[in-house]
Each structure stands twice: as C-alpha cells, then as structure tokens.
C-alpha atoms as a PDB file:
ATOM      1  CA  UNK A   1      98.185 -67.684   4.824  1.00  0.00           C
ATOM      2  CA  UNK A   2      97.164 -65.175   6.847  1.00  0.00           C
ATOM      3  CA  UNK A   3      98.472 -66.628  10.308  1.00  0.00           C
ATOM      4  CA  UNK A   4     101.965 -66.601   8.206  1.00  0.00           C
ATOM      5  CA  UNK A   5     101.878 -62.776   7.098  1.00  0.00           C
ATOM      6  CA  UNK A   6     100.697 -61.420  10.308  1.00  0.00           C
ATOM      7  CA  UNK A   7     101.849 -64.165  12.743  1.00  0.00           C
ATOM      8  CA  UNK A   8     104.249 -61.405  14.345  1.00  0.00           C
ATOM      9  CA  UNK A   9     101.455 -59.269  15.421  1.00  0.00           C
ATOM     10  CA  UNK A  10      99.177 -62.202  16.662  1.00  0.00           C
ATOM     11  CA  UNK A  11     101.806 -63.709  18.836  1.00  0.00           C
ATOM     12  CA  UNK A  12     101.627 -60.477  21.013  1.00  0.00           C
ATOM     13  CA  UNK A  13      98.249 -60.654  21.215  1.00  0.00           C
ATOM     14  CA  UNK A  14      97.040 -63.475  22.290  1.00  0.00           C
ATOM     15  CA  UNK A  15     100.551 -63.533  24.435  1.00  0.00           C
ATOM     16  CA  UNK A  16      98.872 -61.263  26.216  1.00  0.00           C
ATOM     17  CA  UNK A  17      95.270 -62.710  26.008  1.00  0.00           C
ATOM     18  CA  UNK A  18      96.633 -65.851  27.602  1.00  0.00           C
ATOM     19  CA  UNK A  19      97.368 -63.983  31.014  1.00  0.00           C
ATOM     20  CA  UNK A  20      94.409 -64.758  32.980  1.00  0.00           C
ATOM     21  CA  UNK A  21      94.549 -68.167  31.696  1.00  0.00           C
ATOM     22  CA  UNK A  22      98.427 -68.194  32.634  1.00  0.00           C
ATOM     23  CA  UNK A  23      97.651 -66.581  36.320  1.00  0.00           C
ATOM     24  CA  UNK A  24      95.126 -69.703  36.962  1.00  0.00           C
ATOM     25  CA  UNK A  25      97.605 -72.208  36.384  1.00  0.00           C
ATOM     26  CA  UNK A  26      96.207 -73.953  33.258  1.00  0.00           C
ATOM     27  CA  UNK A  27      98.401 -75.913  31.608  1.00  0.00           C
ATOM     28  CA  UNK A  28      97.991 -75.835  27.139  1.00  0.00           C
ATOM     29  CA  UNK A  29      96.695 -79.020  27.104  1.00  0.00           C
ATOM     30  CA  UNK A  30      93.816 -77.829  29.298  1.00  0.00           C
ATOM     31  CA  UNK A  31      93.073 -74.782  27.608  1.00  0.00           C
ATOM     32  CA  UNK A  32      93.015 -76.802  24.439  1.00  0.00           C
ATOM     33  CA  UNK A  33      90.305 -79.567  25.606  1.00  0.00           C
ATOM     34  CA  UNK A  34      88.170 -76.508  27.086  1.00  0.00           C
ATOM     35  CA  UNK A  35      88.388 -75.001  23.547  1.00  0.00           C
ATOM     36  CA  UNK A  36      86.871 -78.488  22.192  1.00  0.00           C
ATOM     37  CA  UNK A  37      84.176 -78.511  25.088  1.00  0.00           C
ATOM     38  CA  UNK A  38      83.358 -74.815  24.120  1.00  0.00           C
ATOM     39  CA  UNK A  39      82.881 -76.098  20.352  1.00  0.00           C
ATOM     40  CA  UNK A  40      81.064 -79.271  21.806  1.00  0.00           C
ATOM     41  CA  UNK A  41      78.782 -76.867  23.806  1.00  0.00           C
ATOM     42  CA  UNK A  42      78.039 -74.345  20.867  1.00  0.00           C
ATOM     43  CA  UNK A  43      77.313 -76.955  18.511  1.00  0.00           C
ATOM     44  CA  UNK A  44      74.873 -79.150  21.096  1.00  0.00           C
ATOM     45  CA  UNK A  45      73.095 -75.934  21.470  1.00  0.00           C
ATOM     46  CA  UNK A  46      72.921 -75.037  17.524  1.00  0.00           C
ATOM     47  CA  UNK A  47      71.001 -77.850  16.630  1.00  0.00           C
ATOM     48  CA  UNK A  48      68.465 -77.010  19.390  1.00  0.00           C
ATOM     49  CA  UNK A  49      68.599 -73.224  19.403  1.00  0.00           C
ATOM     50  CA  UNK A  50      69.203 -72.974  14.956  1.00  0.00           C
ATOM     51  CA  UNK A  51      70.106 -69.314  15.549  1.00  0.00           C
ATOM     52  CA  UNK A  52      73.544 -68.834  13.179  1.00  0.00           C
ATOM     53  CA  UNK A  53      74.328 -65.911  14.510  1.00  0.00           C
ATOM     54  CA  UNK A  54      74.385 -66.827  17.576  1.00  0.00           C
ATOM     55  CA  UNK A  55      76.468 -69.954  16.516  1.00  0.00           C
ATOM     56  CA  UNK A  56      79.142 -67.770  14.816  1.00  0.00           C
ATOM     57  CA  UNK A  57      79.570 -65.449  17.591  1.00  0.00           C
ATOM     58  CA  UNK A  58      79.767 -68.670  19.558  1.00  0.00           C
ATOM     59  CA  UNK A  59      82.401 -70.277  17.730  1.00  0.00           C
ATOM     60  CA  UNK A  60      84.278 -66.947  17.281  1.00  0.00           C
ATOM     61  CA  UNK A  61      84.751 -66.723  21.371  1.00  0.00           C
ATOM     62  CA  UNK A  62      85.194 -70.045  21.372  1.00  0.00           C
ATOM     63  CA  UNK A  63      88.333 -70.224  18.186  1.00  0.00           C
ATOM     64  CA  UNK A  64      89.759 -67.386  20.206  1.00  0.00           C
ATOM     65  CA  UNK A  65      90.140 -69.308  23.474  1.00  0.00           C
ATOM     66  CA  UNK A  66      91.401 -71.916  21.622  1.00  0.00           C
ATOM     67  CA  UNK A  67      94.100 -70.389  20.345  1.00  0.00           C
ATOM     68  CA  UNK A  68      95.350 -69.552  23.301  1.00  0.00           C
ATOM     69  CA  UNK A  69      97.285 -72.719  24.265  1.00  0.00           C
ATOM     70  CA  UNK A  70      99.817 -71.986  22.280  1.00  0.00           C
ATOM     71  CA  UNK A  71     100.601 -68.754  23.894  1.00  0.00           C
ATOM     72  CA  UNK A  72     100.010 -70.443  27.511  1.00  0.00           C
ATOM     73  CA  UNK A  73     102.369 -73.038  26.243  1.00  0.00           C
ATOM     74  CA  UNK A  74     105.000 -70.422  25.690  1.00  0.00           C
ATOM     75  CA  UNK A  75     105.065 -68.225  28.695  1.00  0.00           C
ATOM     76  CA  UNK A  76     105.055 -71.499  30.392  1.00  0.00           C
ATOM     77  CA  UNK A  77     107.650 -72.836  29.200  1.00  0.00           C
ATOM     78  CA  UNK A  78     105.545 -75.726  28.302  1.00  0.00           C
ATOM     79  CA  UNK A  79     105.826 -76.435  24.999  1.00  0.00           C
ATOM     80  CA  UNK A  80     105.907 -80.205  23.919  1.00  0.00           C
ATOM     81  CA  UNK A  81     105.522 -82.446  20.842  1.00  0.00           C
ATOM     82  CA  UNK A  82     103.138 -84.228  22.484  1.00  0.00           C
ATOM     83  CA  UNK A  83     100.811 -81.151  23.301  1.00  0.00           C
ATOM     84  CA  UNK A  84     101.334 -80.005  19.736  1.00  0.00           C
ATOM     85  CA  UNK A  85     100.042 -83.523  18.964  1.00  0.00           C
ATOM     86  CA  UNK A  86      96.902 -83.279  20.606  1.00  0.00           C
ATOM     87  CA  UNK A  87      95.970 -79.921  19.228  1.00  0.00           C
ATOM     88  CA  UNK A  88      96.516 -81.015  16.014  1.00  0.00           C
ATOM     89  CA  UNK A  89      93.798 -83.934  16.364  1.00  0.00           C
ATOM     90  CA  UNK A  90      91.992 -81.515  18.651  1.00  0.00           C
ATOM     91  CA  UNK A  91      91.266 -79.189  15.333  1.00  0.00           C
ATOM     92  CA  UNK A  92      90.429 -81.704  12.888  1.00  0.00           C
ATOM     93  CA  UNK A  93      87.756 -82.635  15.540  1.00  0.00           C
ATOM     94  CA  UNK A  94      86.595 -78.932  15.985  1.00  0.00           C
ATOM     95  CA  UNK A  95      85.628 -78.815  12.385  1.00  0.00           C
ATOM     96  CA  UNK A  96      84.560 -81.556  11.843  1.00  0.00           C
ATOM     97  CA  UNK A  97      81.771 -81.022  14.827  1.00  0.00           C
ATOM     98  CA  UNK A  98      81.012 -77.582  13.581  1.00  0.00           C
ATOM     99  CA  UNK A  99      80.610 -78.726   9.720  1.00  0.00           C
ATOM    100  CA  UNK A 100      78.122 -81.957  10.911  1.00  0.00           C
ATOM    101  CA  UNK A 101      76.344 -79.173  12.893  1.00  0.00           C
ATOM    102  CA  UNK A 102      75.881 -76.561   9.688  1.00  0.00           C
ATOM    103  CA  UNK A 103      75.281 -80.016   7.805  1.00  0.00           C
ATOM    104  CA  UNK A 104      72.604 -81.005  10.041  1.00  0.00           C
ATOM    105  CA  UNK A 105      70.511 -77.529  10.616  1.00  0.00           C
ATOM    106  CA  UNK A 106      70.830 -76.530   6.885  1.00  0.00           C
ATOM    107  CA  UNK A 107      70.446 -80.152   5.197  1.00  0.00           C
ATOM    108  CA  UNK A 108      73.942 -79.520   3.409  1.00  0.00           C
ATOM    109  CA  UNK A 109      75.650 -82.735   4.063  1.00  0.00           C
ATOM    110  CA  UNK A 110      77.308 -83.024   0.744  1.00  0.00           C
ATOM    111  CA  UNK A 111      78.547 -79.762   1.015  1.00  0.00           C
ATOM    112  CA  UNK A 112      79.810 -80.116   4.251  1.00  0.00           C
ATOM    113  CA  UNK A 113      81.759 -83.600   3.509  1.00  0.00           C
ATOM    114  CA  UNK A 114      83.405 -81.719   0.579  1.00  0.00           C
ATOM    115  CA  UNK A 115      84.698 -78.844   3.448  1.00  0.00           C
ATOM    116  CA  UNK A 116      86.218 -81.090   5.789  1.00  0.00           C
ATOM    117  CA  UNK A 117      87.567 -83.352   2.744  1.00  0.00           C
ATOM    118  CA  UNK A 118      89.978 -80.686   1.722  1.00  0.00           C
ATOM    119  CA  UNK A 119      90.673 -79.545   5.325  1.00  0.00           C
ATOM    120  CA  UNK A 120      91.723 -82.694   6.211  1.00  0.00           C
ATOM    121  CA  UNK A 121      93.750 -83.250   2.906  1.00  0.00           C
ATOM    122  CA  UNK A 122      95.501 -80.181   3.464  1.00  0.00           C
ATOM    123  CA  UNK A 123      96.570 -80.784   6.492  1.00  0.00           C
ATOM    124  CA  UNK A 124      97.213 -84.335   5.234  1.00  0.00           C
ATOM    125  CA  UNK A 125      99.614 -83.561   2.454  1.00  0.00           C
ATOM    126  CA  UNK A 126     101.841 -81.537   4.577  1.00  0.00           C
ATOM    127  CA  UNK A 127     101.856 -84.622   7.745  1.00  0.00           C
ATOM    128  CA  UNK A 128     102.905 -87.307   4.697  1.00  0.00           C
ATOM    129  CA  UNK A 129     105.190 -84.787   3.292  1.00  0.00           C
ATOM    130  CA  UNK A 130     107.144 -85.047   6.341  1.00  0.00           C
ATOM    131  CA  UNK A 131     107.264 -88.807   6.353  1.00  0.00           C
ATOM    132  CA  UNK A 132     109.076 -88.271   3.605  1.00  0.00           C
ATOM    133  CA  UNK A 133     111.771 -85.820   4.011  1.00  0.00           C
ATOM    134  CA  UNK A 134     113.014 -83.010   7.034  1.00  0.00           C
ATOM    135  CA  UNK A 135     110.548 -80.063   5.617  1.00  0.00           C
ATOM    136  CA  UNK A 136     109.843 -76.942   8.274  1.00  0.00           C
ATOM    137  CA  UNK A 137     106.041 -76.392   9.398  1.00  0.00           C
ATOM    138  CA  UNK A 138     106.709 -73.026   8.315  1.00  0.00           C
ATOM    139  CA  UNK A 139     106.881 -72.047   4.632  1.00  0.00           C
ATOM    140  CA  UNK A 140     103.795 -73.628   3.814  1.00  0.00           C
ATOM    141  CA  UNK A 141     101.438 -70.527   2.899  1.00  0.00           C
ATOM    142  CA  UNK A 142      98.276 -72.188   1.219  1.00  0.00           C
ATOM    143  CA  UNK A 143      95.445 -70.132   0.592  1.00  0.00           C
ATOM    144  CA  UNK A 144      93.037 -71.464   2.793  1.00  0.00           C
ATOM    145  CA  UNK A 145      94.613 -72.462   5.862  1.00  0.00           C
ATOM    146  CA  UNK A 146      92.790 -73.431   9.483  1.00  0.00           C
ATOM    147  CA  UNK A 147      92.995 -69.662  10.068  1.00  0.00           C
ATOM    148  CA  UNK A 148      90.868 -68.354   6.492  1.00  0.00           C
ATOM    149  CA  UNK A 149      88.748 -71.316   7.382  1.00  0.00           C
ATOM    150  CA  UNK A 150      87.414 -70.416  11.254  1.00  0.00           C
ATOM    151  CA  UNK A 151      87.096 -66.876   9.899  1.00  0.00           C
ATOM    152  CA  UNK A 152      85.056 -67.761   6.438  1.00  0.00           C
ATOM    153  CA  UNK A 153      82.481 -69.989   9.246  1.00  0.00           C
ATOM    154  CA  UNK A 154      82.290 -67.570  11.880  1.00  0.00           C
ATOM    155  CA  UNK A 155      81.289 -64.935   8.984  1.00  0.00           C
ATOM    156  CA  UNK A 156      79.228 -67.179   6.519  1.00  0.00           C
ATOM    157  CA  UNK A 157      77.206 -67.766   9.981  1.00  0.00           C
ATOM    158  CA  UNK A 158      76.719 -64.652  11.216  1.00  0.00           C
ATOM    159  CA  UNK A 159      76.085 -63.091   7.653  1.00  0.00           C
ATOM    160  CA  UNK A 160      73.312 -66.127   7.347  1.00  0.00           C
ATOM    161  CA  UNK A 161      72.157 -64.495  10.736  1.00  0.00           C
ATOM    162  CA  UNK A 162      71.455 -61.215   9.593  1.00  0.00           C
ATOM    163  CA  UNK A 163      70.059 -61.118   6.318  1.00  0.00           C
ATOM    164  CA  UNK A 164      66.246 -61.891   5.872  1.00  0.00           C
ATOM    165  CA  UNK A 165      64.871 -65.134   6.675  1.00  0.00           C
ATOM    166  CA  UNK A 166      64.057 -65.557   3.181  1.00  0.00           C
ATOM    167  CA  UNK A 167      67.793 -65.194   1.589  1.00  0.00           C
ATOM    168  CA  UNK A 168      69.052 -67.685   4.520  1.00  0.00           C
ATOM    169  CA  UNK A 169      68.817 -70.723   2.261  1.00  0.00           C
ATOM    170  CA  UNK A 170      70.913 -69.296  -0.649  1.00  0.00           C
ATOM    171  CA  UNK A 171      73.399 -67.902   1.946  1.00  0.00           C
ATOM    172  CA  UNK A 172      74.197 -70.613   3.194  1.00  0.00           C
ATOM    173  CA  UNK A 173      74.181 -72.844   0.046  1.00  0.00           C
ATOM    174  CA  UNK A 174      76.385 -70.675  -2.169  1.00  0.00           C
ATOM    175  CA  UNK A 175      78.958 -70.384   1.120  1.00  0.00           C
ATOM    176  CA  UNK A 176      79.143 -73.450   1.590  1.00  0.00           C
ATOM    177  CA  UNK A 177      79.876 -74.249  -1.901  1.00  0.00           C
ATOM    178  CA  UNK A 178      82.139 -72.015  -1.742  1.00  0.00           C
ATOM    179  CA  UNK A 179      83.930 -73.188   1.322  1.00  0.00           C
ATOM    180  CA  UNK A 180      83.992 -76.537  -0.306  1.00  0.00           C
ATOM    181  CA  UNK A 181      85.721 -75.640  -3.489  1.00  0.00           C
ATOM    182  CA  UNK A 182      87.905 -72.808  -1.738  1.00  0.00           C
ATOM    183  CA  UNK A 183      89.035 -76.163   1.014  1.00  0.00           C
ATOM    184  CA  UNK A 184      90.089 -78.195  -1.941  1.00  0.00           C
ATOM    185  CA  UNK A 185      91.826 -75.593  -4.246  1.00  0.00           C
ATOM    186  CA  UNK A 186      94.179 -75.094  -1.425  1.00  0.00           C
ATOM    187  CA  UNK A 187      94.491 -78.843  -0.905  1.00  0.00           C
ATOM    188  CA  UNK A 188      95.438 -79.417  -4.677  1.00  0.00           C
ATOM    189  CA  UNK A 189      97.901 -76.487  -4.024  1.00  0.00           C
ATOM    190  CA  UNK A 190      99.895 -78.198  -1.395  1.00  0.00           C
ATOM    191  CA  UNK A 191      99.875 -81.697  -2.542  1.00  0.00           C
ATOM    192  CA  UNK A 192     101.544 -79.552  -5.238  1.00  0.00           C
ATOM    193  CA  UNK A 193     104.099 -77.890  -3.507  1.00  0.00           C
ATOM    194  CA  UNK A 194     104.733 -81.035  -1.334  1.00  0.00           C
ATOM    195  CA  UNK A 195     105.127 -83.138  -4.770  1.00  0.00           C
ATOM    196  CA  UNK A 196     107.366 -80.402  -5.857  1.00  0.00           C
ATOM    197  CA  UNK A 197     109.583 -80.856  -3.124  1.00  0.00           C
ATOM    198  CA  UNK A 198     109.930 -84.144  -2.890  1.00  0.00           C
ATOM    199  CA  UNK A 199     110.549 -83.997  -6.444  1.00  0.00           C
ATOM    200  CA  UNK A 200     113.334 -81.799  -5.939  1.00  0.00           C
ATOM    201  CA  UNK A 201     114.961 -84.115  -3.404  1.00  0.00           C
ATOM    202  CA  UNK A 202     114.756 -86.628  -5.358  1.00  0.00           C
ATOM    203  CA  UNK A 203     116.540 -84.865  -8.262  1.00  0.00           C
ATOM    204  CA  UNK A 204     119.842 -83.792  -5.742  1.00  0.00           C
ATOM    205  CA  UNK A 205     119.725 -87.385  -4.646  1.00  0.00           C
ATOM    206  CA  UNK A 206     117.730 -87.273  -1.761  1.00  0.00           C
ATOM    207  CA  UNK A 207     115.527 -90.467  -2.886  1.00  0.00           C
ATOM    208  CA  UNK A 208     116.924 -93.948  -1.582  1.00  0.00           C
END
C-alpha cells in the first residue's frame, strides 16, 4: 500500500541510490542475490549474536540494498521477466529466513508460520489470479504488502532492542501476533478482490 501511494517519490530515490552500484557494473540480478546473502549473513549472525537491534538495523541496510535492483535494472536498461522472476522467489526466501530466525531466538514458531502463511498467500492470490485472466501488477493496494511488512520487522526488532530486558518477551509476542493476523487480513482481502474480479469476468463473458 504504501509502495503504491508514494511509489513516485521512491523511484527517485533509490534511482539515485543505485549509482554506485550502477558505476560498478552490477547487473539486477547481482544486486538481488547480494541482498539475499546480506539477509543470509544477518540472520547466521542473529542466532549467535541474539541482539534485535542489531538484527533490525541489519535487515533495514540490508532491505534497502535490496531494493535497489530494480532501479539498477532501469538505468540499465536491463529489465527482464526473467530477473523479475528471480526477485520474486528471492523475497519469499528473505522472509522466510528472517521469520525462522525471530522463530528460533524467541521460541515463536507458531507465530512465525502464521506470518509467512499470509505473506505467501498474498502474494499467492494475486500469481493465480493471473492464471486466470490479463490483470495489471498494479492496482492491487492490500494493506499489508512486502513493503508494511520489512518495515513492521525492522521496527518490532529494534523496538524489542530498546526497551528493558524484562518487557522483551511481551514485545515480541504481541508483535508477532500481530504481524500474523495483520499478514492474513490482507491475504483474505485480496483473495477477495481477486475473486471479485474474476467474478466480474465471468459475468461479461469472460469465463470459457
């Protein structure tokens, strides 16, 4: 939702965070499998290190590298389904590496299964929606998109970081329940617009 409303300002931006990147010759693809060593890295060292704000500053550099194949992609003129592809899967790995970190320092493994469960079904909904029918990628403004969710992890962490160690625990339990049913309320609200849609196509004839 939020990449959607502000998307014109953030294209500038990390247009012209991707120069250095752009200079050294990197192609997208690259700068998207260093983003999922970065996330790798961060998480290796979490379990070891069990410092979340150092985590969530981690994964804050590291989400804003990542995002910056898209914008090397462009001013290279190197945009490509299959590259789109790839970052696609590339995400879906990212979180679920970061979640089965959180999961495993904090003992939250059902809450954590929950998270990625309507990350992936969101993401989901709109893929099978377009096995179905010519839909844009745009249009789709969910409340919790992959945007709301790096921010809510990279804040729940650091947040878990700074208060006392003995209000860690409920942090962390309540935000991840929250994450959880915040990741599936915007699932349910796709697979509802995407039924929707397909519902209307059906009605003007579109259905076979």
């Amino acid at each position: 939702m939020i990449d959607g409303l502000i998307k014109h300002i953030l294209d500038p931006l990390w247009e012209k965070a991707s120069t250095p990147l752009v200079r050294a010759g990197l192609t997208p693809n690259q700068v998207t499998l260093t983003g999922l060593a970065l996330i790798i890295a961060g998480s290796g060292l979490y379990l070891w290190h069990r410092l979340d704000l150092v985590f969530g500053l981690w994964l804050a550099v590291s989400y804003a590298f990542d995002a910056l194949d898209g914008a090397v992609a462009r001013r290279r003129d190197m945009r490509s389904k299959a590259g789109g592809y790839l970052d696609a899967m590339v995400d879906r790995y990212q979180e679920l590496i970061v979640l089965g970190a959180i999961a495993w320092v904090h003992d939250l493994w059902p809450l954590a299964l929950l998270t990625f469960a309507g990350s992936v079904i969101t993401s989901y909904a709109k893929a099978r929606t377009a096995l179905e029918a010519d839909v844009s990628n745009d249009g789709w403004p969910e409340l919790f998109e992959r945007l709301e969710r790096i921010i809510y992890t990279c804040v729940l962490l650091v947040a878990a970081g700074l208060v006392p160690e003995g209000w860690v625990a409920s942090v962390m339990v309540w935000g991840m329940a929250l994450f959880a049913a915040l990741t599936n309320l915007t699932a349910l609200q796709r697979g509802v617009r995407a039924f929707g849609l397909l519902a209307q196509i059906d009605r003007e004839g579109g259905a076979e």
